[in-house]
Protein backbone atom coordinates (compact mmCIF):
# COMPACT_ATOMS: atom_id res chain seq x y z
CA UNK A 1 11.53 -56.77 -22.45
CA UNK A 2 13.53 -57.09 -19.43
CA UNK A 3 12.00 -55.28 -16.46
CA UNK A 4 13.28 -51.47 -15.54
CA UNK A 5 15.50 -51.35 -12.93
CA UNK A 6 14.79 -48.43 -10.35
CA UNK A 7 16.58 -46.52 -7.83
CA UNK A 8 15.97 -47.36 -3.95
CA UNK A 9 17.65 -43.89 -2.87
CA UNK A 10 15.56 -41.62 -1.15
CA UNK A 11 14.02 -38.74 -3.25
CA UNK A 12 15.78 -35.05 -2.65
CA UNK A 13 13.87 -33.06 -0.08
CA UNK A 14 12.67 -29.64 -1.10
CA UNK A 15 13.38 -26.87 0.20
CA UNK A 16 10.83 -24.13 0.87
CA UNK A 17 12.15 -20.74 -0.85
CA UNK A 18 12.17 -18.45 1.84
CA UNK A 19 9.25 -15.82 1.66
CA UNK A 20 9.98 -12.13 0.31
CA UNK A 21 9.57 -9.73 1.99
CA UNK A 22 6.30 -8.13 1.66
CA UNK A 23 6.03 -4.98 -1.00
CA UNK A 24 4.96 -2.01 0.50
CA UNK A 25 1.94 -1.26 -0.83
CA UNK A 26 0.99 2.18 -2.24
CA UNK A 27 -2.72 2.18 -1.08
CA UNK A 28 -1.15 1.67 2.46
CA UNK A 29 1.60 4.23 2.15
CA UNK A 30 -1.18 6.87 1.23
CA UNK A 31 -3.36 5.56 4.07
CA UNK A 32 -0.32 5.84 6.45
CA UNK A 33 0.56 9.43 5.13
CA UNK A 34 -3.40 10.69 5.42
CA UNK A 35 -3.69 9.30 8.84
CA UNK A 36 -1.09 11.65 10.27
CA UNK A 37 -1.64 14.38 12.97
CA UNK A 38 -0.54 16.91 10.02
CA UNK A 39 -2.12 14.87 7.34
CA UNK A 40 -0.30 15.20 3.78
CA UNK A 41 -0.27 17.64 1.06
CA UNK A 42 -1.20 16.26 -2.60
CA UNK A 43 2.77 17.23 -3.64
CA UNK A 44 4.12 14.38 -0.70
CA UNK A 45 1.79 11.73 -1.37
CA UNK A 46 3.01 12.46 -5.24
CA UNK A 47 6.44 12.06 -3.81
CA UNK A 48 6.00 8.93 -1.90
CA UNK A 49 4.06 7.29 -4.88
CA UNK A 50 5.44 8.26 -7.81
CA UNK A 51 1.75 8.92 -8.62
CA UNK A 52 0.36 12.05 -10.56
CA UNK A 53 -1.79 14.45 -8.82
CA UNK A 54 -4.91 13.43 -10.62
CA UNK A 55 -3.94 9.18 -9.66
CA UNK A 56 -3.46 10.79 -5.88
CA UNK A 57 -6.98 12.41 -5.70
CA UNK A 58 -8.66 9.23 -7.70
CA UNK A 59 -7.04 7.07 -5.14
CA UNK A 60 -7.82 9.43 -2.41
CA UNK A 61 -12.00 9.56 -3.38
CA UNK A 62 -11.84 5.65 -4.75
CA UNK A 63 -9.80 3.62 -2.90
CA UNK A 64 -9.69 5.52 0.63
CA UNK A 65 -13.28 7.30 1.02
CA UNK A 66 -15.49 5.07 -0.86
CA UNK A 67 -14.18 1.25 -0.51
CA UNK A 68 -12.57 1.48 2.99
CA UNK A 69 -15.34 4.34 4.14
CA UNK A 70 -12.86 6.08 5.67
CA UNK A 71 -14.07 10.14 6.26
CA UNK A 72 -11.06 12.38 5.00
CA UNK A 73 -10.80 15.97 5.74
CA UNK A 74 -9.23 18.60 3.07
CA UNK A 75 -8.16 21.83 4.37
CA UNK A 76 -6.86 25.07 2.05
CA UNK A 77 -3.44 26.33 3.49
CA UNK A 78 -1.04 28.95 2.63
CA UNK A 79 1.02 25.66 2.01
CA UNK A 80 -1.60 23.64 -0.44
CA UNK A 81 -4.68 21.67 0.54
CA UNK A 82 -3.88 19.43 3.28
CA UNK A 83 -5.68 15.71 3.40
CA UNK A 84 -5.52 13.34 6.87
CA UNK A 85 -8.37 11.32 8.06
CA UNK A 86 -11.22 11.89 10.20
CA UNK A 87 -9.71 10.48 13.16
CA UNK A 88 -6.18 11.48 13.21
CA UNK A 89 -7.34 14.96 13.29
CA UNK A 90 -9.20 14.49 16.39
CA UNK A 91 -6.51 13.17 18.25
């Protein structure tokens, strides 16, 4: 068998695909909405997540209080009960 003849070119350089653009993430959004002077009633965070109120609490008690150890405040208004953290309500 005659021996295989082989290209000398130069192999095609790749490319890196550019990166996309990071996803919001929900967790953050909440985090974002709770640490606001005014904090966030459970019907905006709803709004901003798509979430149902019972996913919005679970997230709230889960995610925010328990694994991050942030300390968030819930106050009963004419309005709804009002979540922010800790330290956006003192300053």
């Amino acid at each position: 068998m005659p021996p295989r003849k082989t290209k000398t070119s130069t192999p095609p350089v790749e490319m890196a695909a550019p990166e996309p653009a990071a996803k919001p993430n929900k967790l953050d959004l909440v985090i974002a909405l709770l640490a606001r002077p005014e904090g966030a009633s459970l019907a905006e965070i709803q709004t901003a997540t798509g979430w149902q109120a019972h996913s919005v609490r679970g997230a709230i008690a889960g995610a925010v209080r328990k694994k991050l150890g942030q300390r968030v405040l819930s106050q009963k208004t004419d309005a709804g009960r009002i979540y922010r953290l800790a330290e956006a309500a003192k300053g």
